[in-house]
Protein backbone atom coordinates (compact mmCIF):
# COMPACT_ATOMS: atom_id res chain seq x y z
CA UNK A 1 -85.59 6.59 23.87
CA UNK A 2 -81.47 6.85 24.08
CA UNK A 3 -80.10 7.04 20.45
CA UNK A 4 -78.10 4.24 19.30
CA UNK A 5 -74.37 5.21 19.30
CA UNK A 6 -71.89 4.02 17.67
CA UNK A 7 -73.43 2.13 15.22
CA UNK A 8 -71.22 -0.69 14.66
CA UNK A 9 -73.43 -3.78 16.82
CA UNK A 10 -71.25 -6.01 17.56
CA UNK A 11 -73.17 -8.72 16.04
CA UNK A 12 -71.94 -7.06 12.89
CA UNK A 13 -68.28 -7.29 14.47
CA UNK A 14 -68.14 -10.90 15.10
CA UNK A 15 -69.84 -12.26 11.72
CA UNK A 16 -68.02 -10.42 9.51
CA UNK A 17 -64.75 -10.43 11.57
CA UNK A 18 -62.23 -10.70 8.53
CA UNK A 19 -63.95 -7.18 6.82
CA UNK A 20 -63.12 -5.59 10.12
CA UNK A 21 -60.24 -6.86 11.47
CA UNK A 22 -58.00 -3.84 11.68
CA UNK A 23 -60.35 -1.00 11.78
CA UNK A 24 -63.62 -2.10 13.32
CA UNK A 25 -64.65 1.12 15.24
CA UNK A 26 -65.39 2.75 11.86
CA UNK A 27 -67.04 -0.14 10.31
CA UNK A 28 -64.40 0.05 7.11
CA UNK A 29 -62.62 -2.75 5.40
CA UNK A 30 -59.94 -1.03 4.94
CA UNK A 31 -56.55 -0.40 7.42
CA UNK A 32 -56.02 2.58 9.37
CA UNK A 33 -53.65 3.97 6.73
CA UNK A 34 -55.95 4.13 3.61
CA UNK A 35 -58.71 4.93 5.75
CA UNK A 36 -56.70 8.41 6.90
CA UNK A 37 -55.74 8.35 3.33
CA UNK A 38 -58.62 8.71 1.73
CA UNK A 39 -59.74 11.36 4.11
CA UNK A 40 -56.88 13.58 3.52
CA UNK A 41 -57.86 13.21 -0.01
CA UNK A 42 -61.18 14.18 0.96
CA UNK A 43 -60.32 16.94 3.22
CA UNK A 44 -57.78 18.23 0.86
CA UNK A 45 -61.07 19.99 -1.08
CA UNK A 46 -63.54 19.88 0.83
CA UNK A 47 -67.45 19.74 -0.09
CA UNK A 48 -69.44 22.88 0.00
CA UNK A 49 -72.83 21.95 0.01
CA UNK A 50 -74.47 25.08 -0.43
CA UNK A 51 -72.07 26.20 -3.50
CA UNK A 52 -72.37 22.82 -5.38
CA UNK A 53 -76.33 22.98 -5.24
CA UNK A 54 -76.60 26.66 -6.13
CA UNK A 55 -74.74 26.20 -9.77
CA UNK A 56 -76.75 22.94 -9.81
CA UNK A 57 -80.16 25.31 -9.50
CA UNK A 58 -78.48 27.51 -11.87
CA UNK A 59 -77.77 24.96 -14.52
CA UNK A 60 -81.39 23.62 -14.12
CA UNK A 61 -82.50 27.49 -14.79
CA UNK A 62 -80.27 27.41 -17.56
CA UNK A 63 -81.55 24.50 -19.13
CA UNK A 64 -85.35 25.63 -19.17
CA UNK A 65 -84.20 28.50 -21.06
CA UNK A 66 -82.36 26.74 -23.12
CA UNK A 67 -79.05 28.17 -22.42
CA UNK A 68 -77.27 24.68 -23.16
CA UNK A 69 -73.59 25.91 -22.76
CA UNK A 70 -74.29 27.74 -19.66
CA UNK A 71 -75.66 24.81 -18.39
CA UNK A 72 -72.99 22.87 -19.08
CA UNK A 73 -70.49 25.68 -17.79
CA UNK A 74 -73.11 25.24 -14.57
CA UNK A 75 -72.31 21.51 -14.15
CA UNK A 76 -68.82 21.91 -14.10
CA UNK A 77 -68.87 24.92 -11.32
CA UNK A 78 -70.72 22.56 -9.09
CA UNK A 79 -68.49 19.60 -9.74
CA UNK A 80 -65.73 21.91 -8.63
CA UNK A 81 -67.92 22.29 -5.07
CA UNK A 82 -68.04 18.86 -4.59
CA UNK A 83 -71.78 17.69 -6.88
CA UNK A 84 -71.48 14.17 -7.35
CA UNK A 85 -69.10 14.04 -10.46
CA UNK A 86 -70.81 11.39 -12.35
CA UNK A 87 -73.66 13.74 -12.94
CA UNK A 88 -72.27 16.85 -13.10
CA UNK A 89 -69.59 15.85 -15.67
CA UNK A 90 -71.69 13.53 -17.79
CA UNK A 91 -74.79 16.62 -17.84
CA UNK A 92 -71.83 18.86 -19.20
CA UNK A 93 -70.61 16.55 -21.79
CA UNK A 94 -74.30 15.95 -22.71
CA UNK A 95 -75.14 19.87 -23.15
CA UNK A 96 -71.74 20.76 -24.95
CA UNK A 97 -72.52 17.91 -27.62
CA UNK A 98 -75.76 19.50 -27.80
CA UNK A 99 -74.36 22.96 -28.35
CA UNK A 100 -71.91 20.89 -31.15
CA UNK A 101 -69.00 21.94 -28.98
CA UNK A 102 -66.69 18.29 -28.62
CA UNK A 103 -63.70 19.93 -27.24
CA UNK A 104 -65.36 21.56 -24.12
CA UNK A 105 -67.66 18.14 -23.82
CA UNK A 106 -63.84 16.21 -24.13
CA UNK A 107 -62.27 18.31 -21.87
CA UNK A 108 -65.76 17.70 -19.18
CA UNK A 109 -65.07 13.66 -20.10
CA UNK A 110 -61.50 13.97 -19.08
CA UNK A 111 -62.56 15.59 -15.65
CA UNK A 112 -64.72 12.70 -15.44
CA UNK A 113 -62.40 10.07 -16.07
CA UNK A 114 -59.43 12.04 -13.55
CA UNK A 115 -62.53 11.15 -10.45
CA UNK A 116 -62.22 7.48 -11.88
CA UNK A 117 -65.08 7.24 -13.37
CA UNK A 118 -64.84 3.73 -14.95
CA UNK A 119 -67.72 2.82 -17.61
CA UNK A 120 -66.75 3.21 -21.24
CA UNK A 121 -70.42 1.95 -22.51
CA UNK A 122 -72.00 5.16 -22.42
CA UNK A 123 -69.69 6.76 -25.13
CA UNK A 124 -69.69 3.97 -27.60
CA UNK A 125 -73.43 3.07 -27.25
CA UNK A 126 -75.32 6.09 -26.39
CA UNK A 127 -76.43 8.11 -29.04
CA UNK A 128 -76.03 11.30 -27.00
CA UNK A 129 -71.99 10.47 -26.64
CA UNK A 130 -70.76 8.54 -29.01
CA UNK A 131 -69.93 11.58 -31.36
CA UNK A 132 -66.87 11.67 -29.08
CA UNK A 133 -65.33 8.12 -30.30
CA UNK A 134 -64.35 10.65 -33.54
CA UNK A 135 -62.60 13.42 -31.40
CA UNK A 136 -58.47 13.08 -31.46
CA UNK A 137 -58.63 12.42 -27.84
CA UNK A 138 -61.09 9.62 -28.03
CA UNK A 139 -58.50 6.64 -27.29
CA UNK A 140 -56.50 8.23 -24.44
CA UNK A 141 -59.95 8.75 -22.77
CA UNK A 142 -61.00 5.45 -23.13
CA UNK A 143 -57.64 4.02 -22.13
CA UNK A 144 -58.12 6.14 -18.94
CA UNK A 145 -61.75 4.94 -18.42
CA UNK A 146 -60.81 0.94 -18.66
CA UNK A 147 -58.20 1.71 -16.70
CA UNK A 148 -60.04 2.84 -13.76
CA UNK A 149 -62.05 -0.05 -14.42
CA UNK A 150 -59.17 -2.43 -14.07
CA UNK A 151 -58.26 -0.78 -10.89
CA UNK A 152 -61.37 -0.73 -9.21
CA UNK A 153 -62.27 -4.49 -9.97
CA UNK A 154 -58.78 -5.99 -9.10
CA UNK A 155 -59.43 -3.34 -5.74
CA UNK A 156 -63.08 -4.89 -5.63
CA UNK A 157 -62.75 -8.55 -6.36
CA UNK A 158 -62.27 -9.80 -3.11
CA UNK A 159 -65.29 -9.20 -0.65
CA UNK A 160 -63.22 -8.92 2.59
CA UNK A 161 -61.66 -5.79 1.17
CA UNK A 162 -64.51 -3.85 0.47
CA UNK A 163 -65.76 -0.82 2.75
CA UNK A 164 -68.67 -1.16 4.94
CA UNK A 165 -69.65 2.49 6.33
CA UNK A 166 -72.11 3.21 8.83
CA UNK A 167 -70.41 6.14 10.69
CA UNK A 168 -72.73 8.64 8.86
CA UNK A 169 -75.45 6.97 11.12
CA UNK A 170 -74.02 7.63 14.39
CA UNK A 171 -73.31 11.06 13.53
CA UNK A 172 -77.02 11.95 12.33
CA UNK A 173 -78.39 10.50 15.81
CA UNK A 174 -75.51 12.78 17.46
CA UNK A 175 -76.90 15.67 15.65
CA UNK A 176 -80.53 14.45 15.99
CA UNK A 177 -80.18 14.72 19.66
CA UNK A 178 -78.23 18.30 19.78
CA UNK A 179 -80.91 19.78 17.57
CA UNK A 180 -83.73 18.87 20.05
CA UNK A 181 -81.89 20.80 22.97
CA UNK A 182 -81.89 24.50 20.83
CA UNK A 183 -85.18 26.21 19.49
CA UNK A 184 -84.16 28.34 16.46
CA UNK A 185 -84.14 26.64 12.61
CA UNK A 186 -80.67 28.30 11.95
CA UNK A 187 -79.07 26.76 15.04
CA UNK A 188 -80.46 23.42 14.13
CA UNK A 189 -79.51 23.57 10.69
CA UNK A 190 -76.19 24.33 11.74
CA UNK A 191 -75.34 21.33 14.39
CA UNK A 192 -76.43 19.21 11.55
CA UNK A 193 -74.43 20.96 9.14
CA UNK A 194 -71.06 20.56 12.09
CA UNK A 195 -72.20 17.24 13.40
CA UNK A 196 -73.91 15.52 10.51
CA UNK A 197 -72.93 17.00 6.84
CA UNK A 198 -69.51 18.78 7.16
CA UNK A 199 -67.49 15.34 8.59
CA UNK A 200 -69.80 13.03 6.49
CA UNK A 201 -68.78 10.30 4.33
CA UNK A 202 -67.82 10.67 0.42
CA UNK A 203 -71.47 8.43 0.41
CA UNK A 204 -73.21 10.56 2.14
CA UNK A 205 -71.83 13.61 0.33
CA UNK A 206 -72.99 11.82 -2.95
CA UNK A 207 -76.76 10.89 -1.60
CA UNK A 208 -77.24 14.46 -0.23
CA UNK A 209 -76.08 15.51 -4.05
CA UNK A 210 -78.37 13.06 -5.99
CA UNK A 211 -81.16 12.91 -3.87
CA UNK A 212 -81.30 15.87 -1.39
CA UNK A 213 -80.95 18.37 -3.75
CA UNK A 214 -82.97 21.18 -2.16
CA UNK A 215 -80.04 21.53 0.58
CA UNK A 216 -79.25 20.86 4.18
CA UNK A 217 -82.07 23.20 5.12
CA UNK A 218 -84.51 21.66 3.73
CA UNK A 219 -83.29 18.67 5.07
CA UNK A 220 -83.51 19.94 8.55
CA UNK A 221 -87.17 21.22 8.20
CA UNK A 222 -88.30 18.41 7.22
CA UNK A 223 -86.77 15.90 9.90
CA UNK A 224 -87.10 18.10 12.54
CA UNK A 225 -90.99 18.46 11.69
CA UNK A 226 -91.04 14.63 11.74
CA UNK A 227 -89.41 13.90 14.85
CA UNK A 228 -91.87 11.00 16.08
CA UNK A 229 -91.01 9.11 12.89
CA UNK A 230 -86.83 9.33 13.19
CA UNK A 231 -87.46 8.78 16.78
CA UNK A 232 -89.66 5.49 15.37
CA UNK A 233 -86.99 4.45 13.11
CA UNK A 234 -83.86 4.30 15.46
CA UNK A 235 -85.01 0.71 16.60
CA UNK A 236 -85.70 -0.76 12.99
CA UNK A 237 -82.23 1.27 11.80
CA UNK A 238 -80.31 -0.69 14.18
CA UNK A 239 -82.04 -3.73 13.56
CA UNK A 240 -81.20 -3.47 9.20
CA UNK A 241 -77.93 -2.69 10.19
CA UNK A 242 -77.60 -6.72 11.67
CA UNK A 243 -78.01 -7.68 8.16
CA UNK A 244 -74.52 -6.47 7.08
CA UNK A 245 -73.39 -9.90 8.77
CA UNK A 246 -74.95 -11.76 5.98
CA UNK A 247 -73.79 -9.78 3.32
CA UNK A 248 -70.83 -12.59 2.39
CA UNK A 249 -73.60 -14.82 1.66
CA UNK A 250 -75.04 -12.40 -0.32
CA UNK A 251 -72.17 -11.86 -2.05
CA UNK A 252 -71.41 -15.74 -2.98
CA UNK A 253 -75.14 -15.92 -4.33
CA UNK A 254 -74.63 -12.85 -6.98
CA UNK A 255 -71.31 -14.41 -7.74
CA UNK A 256 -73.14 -17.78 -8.79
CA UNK A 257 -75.57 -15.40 -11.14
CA UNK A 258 -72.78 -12.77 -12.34
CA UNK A 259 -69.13 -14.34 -12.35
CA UNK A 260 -67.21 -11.65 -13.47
CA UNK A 261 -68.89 -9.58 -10.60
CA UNK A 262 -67.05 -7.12 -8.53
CA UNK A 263 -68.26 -6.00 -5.13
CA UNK A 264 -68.90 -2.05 -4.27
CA UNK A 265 -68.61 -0.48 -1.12
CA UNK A 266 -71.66 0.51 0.50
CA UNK A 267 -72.77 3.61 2.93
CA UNK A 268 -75.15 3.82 5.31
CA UNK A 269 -77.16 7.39 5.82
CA UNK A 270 -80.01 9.00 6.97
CA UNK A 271 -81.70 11.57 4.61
CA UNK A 272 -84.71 12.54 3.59
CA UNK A 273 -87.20 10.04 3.14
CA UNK A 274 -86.45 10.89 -0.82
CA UNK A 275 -84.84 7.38 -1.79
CA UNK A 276 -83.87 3.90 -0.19
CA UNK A 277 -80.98 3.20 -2.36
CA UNK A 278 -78.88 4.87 -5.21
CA UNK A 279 -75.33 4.32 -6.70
CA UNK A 280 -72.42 6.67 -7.17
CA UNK A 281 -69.05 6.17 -8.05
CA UNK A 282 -68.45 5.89 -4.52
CA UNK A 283 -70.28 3.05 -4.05
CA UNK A 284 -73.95 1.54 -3.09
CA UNK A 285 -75.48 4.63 -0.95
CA UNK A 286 -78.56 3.32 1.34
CA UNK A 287 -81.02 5.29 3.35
CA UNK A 288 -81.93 3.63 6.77
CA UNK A 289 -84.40 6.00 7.14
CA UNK A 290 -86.62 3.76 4.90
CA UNK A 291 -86.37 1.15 6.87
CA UNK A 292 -89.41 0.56 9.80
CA UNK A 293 -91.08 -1.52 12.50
CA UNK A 294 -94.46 -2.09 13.81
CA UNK A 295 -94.02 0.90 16.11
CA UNK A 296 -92.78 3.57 13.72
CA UNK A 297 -95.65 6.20 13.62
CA UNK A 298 -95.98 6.04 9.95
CA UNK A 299 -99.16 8.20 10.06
CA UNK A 300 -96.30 10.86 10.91
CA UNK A 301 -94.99 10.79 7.68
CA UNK A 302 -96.88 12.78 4.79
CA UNK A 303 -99.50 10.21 3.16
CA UNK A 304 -97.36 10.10 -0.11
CA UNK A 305 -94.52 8.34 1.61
CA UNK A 306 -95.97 5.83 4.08
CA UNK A 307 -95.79 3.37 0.94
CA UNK A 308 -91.91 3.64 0.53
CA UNK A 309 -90.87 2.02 3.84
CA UNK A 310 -90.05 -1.50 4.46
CA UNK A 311 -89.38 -3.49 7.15
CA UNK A 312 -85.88 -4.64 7.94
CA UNK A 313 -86.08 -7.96 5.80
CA UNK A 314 -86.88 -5.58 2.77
CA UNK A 315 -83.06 -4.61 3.03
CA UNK A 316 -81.10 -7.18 1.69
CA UNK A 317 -82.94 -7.31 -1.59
CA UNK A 318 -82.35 -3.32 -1.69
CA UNK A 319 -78.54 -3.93 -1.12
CA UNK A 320 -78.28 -6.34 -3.79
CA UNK A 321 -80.68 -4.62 -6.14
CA UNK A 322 -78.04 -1.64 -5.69
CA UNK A 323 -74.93 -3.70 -6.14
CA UNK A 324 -76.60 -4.82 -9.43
CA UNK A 325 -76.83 -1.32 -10.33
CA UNK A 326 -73.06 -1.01 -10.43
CA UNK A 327 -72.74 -3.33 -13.14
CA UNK A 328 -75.66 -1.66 -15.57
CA UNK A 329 -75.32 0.06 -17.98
CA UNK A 330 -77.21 3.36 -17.20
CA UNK A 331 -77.48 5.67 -19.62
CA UNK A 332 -80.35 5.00 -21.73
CA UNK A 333 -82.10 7.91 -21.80
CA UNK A 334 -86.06 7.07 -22.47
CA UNK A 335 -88.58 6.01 -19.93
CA UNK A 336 -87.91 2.52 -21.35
CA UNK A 337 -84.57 2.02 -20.36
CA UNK A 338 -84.96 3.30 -16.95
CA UNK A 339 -87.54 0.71 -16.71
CA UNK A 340 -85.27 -2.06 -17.66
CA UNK A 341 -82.43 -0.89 -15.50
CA UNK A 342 -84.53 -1.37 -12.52
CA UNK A 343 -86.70 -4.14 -13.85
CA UNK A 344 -83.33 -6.00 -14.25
CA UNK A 345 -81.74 -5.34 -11.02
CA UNK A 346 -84.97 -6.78 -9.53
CA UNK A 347 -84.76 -10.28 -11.85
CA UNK A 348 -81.36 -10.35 -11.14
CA UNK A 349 -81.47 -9.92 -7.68
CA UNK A 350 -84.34 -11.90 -7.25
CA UNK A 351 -82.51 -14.81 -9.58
CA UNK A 352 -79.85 -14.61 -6.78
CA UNK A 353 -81.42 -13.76 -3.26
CA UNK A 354 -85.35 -15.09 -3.91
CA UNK A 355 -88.47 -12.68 -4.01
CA UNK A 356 -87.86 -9.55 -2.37
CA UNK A 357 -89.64 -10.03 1.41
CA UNK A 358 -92.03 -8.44 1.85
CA UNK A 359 -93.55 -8.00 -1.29
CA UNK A 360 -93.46 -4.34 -2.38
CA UNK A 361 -96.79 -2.38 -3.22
CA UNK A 362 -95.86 -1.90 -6.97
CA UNK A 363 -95.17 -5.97 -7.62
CA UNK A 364 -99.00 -6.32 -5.98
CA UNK A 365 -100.32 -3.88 -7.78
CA UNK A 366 -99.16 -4.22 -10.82
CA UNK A 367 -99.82 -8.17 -10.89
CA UNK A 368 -103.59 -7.09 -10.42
CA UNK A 369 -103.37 -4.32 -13.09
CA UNK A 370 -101.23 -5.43 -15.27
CA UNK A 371 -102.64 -4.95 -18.92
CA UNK A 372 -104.13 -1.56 -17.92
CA UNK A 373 -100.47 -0.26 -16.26
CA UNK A 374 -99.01 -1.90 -19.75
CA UNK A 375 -100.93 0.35 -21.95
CA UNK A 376 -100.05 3.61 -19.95
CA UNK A 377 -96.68 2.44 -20.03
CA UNK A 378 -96.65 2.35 -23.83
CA UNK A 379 -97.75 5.67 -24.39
CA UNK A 380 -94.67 7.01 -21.90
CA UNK A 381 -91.75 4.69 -22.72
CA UNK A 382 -90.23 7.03 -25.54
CA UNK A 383 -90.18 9.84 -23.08
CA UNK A 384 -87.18 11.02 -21.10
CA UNK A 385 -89.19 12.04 -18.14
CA UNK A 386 -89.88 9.47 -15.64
CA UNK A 387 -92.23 11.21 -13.50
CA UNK A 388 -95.10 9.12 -12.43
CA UNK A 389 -93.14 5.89 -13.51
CA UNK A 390 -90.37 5.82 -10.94
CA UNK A 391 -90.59 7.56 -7.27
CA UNK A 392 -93.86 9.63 -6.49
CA UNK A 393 -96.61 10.42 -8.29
CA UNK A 394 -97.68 13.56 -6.08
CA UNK A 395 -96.93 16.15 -9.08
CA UNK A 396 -98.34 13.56 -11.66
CA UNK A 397 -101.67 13.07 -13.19
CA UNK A 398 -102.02 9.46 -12.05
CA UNK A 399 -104.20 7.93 -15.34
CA UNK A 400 -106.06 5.22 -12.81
CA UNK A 401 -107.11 5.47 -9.17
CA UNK A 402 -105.12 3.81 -6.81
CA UNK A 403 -101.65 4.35 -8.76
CA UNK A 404 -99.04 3.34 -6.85
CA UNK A 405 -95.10 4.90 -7.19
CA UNK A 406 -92.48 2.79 -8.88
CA UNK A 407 -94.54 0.93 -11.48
CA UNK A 408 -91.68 1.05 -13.69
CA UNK A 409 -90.01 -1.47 -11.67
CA UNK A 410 -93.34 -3.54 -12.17
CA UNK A 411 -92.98 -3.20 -15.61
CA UNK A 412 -89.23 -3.26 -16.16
CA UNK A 413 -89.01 -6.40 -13.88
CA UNK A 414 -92.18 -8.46 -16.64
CA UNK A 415 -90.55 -7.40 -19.63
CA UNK A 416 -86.61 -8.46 -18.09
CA UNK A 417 -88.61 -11.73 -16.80
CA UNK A 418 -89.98 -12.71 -19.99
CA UNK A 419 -86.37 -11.96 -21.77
CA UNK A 420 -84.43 -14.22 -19.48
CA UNK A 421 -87.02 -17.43 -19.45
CA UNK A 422 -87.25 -16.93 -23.60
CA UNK A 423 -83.33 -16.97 -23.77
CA UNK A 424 -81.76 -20.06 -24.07
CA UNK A 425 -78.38 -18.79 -23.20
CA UNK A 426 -79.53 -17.81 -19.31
CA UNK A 427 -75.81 -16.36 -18.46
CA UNK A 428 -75.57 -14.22 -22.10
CA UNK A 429 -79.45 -12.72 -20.74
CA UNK A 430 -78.07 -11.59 -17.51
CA UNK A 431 -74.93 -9.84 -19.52
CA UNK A 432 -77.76 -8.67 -22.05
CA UNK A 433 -79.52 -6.96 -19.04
CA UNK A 434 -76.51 -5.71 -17.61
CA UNK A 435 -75.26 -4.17 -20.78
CA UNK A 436 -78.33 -3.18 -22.18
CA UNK A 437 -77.10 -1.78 -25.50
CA UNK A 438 -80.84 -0.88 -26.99
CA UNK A 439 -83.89 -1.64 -24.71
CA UNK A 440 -86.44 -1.49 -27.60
CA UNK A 441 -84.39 -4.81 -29.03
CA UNK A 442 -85.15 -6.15 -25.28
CA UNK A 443 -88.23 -5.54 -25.25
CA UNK A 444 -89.05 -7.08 -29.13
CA UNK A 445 -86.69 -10.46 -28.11
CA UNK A 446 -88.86 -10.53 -24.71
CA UNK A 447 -92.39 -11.04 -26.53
CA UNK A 448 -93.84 -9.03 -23.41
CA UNK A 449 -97.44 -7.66 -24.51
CA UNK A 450 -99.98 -8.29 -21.68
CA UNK A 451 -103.34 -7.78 -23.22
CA UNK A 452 -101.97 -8.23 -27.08
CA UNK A 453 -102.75 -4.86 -28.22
C-alpha cells in the first residue's frame, strides 16, 4: 500500500476554500507571513524532547518522595525544554503553594501567563490556587491572563481564520516508510526523530508531552512492532481527514448552543494509540491513529486497546467534544470533576452535533450497568486519581467483569444530562457546565442517584 502524501485531499481544499485560500499546501488558515512567523518563534527555542521528559520523570520521582519544591523546581526545567507549559507551570505553582512558598508559585504563574495562557478561573475558584488572589502581584497577573484571553478570542472569533494542521500526518507516513527500509531500533528512532518529531507542529509537540510521555523511543517500539495496524489505518486516516470540510457546519451548530464561543485551532497527529483527543494551549490536538475501517487488523493491536478505535464518523463528535474542552473549566481536582468535564463536553456536544455515531462501548455499557457503575463511582469520586475511571483499566482492579475504559464519561455525561433537563434556564446550564465552579453543587442540583441509595 503507497502512503498517503501530502495530506491535504483536495476535497478538503475545495469545501473549505476561504480557510485555505492563501496557504493551502500546509493546510493553515493563516497567510504565508504568520505562518513563517510563528515558526521562527518556534524555531527560535527549539523543543528537546528527551530533556523536557527527563525533568518531567524527575519531578514525578520527586513527588513520590515528597520532595514538593524540587518538584516544582522539576516542572519548570522541563518547561524550559519545551513540556507543554500549561502543565508544567500550573504543577509548579501547585507544589510551591504546597510547600507555602507564593512568590516562587507567582513567579511559575507569571511564566505561565508570558506563553498566553488565558483562563483566570483556576486561581479564583480552585482551592489549590486561589491563595494567590492575596499575593501583591495578584492583579497584574490577572490583567495579563484576561488579556490573553481577549486576544485569543477576538484572534478566534471568526472560523475562517482559524488553523487547520495536518502536516504532522504527512510527515509520520514519510518517516513510517524510511523506518521500514533500515533494521536497527536506533536508526529508526532517529528518522522519526529527523522526519517526524524534530520539524513537528507546536500540536504535536504538545500531544507527544501530555500523552507520550515515555519518549520518542518508546514511541518507535511500539509502532514499529505494530506495523500491520498503521499500515491498516492509512486508508481510514485519510478518509477522517474528509471531515474537516464540514467542520463550518460544525462550527455554526456549537455557536447556536454556546454564543459567546470562540473556535481553536486543531492538529492532526499520529501517536501512540494513548489518546484520541486532548487540548493544549495550542489548540484541539487529535490522534488519527484512533481512527479505523473494516480492514484495519485490530487483532494487531494489544487486546486492551481494540476498544478505543472508531470509525471515521466517530470523529466529528471527538472534534467537537475537544473544542468544548477549550471552554471548561478544568481544574477540579477530584475524580468528580473530571467526570463532569467530560460528561459535559459529551451533553454539550451531543446538544449540538446529535449522539455521537457510533455509539461508544462505555455509553452501552454503562446504560446496561448503570446503578452498579453508580455505586463504584461513589466510593471514587473524592479521589484525585482517575485510574480505572478515565482511559484503561489494565493496571486497575476492575470491581465487575466486563469493565469497560472511560466510564467516567458514562457517568459524567447522566449526571450533566439530568442537570441540564432539571434547569429551567437551558443557556445558564451550559455556562454552569462550562464553568463548573463546584461539581458536588452539580451533582446535588442534578438529582442524579440511579438505584436511590
Amino acid at each position: 500500500m503507497k502512503h498517503l502524501s501530502p495530506f491535504c485531499p483536495l476535497s478538503i481544499v475545495l469545501a473549505f476554500g476561504f480557510i485555505f485560500s492563501v496557504s493551502f499546501l500546509s493546510c493553515n488558515g493563516k497567510t504565508e507571513e504568520e505562518k513563517n512567523e510563528r515558526e521562527n518563534l518556534s524555531s527560535s527555542k527549539k523543543v528537546n524532547y528527551d530533556e523536557a521528559l527527563k525533568y518531567y520523570d524527575f519531578a514525578r520521582t520527586a513527588i513520590k518522595e515528597e520532595k514538593y519544591r524540587e518538584a516544582a523546581e522539576h516542572y519548570i526545567k522541563a518547561a524550559e525544554f519545551g513540556f507543554n507549559p500549561q502543565n508544567a507551570y500550573m504543577s509548579a505553582i501547585f507544589f510551591y503553594l504546597k510547600e507555602e512558598d507564593p512568590n516562587e508559585a507567582m513567579k511559575a504563574a507569571n511564566l505561565l501567563a508570558a506563553r498566553g495562557y488565558r483562563d483566570i478561573r483556576p486561581f479564583e475558584n480552585d482551592q489549590n490556587f486561589i491563595v494567590l488572589m492575596d499575593h501583591p502581584e495578584w492583579e497584574d497577573l490577572k490583567a495579563t491572563i484576561e488579556a490573553n484571553k481577549e486576544e485569543y478570542e477576538r484572534n478566534h472569533k471568526d472560523p475562517s481564520q482559524i488553523t487547520i494542521e495536518t502536516s504532522d500526518i504527512s510527515r509520520f507516513w514519510i518517516a513510517f516508510d524510511k523506518a521500514a527500509e533500515v533494521d536497527s531500533i536506533e536508526e529508526k528512532v532517529e528518522i522519526y526523530r529527523q522526519e517526524y518529531f524534530n520539524p513537528g507542529t507546536p500540536g504535536l509537540q504538545d500531544f507527544t508531552f501530555m500523552k507520550m510521555r515515555k519518549g520518542i523511543r518508546d514511541f518507535v517500539e511500539f509502532v514499529e512492532n505494530h506495523r500491520d495496524y498503521y499500515e491498516g489505518v492509512k486508508t481510514p486516516t485519510n478518509k477522517a481527514l474528509e471531515y474537516l470540510a464540514n467542520l463550518p457546519d460544525y462550527f455554526e451548530k456549537v455557536k447556536a448552543i454556546v454564543p459567546s464561543a470562540s473556535f481553536s485551532d486543531f492538529y492532526f497527529v499520529i501517536g501512540r494509540h494513548t489518546s484520541f483527543g486532548t487540548v493544549s494551549l495550542n489548540g484541539s490536538l487529535i490522534g488519527l491513529e484512533n481512527v479505523v475501517d473494516e480492514n484495519t487488523p485490530l487483532e494487531s493491536l494489544p487486546e486492551s486497546r481494540q476498544s478505543v478505535v472508531a470509525p471515521a464518523t466517530f470523529l466529528p463528535f471527538v472534534l467537537i467534544h475537544e473544542l468544548i474542552h477549550t471552554y471548561q473549566n478544568t481544574s477540579n481536582s477530584s475524580l468528580l470533576g473530571a467526570t463532569i468535564v467530560e460528561g459535559g463536553a459529551d451533553l454539550i456536544t451531543e446538544l449540538a452535533m446529535g449522539p455521537p455515531q457510533p455509539t461508544p462501548p462505555y455509553r452501552i455499557y454503562g446504560e446496561a450497568n448503570e446503578v452498579k457503575i453508580w455505586k463504584h463511582f461513589k466510593k471514587d469520586m473524592d479521589q484525585s486519581s482517575q485510574k480505572g475511571w478515565v482511559g484503561g483499566v489494565s493496571d486497575y482492579e476492575a470491581p465487575e467483569d466486563g469493565w469497560v475504559r472511560d466510564l467516567a464519561y458514562f457517568v459524567g455525561y447522566k449526571i450533566t444530562r439530568a442537570y441540564y433537563d432539571q434547569a429551567e434556564d437551558k443557556e445558564q446550564a451550559i455556562q454552569d457546565l462550562l464553568d463548573i465552579k463546584d461539581p458536588y453543587k452539580i451533582l446535588e442540583a442534578s438529582g442524579y442517584n440511579p438505584g436511590g441509595n
